[in-house]
Protein backbone atom coordinates (compact mmCIF):
# COMPACT_ATOMS: atom_id res chain seq x y z
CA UNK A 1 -93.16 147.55 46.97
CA UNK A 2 -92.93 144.67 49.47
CA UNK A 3 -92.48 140.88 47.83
CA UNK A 4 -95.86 140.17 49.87
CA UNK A 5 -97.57 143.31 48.03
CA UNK A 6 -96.27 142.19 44.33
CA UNK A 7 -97.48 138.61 44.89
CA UNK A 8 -101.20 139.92 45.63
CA UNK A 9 -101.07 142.61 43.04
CA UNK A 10 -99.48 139.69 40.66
CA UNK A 11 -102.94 137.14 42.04
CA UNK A 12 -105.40 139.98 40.94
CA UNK A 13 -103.99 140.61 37.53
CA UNK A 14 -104.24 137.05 36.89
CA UNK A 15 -108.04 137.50 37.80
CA UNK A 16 -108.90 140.59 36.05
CA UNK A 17 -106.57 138.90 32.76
CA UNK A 18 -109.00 135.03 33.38
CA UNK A 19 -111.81 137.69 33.63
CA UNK A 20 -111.16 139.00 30.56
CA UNK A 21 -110.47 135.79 28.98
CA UNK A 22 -113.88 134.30 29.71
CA UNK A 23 -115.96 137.16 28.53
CA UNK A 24 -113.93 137.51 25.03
CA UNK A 25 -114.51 133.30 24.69
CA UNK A 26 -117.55 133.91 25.37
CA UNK A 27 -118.51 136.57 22.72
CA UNK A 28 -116.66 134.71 20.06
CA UNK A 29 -118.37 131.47 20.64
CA UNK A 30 -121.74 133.98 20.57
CA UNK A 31 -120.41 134.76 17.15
CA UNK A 32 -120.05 131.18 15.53
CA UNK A 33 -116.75 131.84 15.04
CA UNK A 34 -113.66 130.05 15.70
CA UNK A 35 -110.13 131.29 16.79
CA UNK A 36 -108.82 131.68 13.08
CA UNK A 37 -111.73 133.04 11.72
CA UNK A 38 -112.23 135.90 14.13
CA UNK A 39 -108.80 136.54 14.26
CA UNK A 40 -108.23 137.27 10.64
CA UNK A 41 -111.81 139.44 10.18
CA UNK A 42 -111.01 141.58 13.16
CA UNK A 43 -107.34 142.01 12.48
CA UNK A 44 -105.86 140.11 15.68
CA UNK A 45 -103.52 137.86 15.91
CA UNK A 46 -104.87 134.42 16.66
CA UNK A 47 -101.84 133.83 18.96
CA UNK A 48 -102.88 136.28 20.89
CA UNK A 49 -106.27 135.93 20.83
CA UNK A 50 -105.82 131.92 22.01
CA UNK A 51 -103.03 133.45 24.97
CA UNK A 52 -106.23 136.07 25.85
CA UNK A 53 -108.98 133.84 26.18
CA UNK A 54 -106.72 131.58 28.75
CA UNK A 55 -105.78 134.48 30.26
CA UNK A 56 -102.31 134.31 29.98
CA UNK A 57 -101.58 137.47 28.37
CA UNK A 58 -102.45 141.20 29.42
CA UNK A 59 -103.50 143.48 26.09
CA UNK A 60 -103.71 146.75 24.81
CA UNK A 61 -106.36 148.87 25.15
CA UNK A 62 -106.83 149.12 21.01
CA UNK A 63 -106.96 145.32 20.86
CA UNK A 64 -109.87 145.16 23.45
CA UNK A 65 -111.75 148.25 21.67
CA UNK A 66 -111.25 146.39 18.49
CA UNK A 67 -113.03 143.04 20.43
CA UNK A 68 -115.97 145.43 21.12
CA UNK A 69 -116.27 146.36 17.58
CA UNK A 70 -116.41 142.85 16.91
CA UNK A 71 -119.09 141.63 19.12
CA UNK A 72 -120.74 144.89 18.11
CA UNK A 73 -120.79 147.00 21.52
CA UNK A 74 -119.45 149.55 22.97
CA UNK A 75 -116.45 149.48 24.67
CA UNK A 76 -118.18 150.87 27.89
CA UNK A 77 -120.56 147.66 27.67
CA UNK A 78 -117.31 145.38 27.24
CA UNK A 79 -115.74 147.28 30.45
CA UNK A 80 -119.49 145.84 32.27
CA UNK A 81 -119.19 142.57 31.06
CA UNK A 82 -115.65 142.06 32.03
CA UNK A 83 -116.62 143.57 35.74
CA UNK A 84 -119.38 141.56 36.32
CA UNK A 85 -116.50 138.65 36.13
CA UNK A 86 -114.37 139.71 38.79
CA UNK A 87 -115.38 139.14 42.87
CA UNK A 88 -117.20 142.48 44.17
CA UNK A 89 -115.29 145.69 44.53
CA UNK A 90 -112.23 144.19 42.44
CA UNK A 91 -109.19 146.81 43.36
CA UNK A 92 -105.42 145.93 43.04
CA UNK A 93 -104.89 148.12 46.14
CA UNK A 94 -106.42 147.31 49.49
């Protein structure tokens, strides 16, 4: 992979991961709920939570299904949400 190539596959992540962020901040705030809180009832750290909502941390897939549990939807409806946040037909790969 070319340096050029990284640094625009390194500029998307960051968008898919602020993406992310927004739509998890979001849902919490829907909730009533503040960083400590959530964290403890849904069994994630509130480090990592606080690095996620800034988008300054990439996750697991079990962490994100657990956020879906929490703001009671599916994981499929999560996947929308977090779509609808990035610029039309998102792809790391041209």
């Amino acid at each position: 992979m070319e340096h050029e190539d990284y640094i625009l596959m390194e500029k998307r992540k960051r968008i898919l991961l602020k993406a992310i962020g927004k739509i998890v901040k979001t849902k919490r705030l829907e909730l009533k709920k503040g960083i400590n809180k959530f964290s403890f009832e849904y069994d994630i750290g509130n480090g990592l939570l606080t690095r996620l909502e800034r988008g300054d941390t990439d996750t697991k897939i079990t962490t994100l299904w657990k956020l879906a549990n929490a703001f009671n939807i599916k994981f499929s409806d999560l996947a929308l949400l977090i779509e609808k946040e990035l610029p039309n037909k998102f792809n790391f790969y041209d």
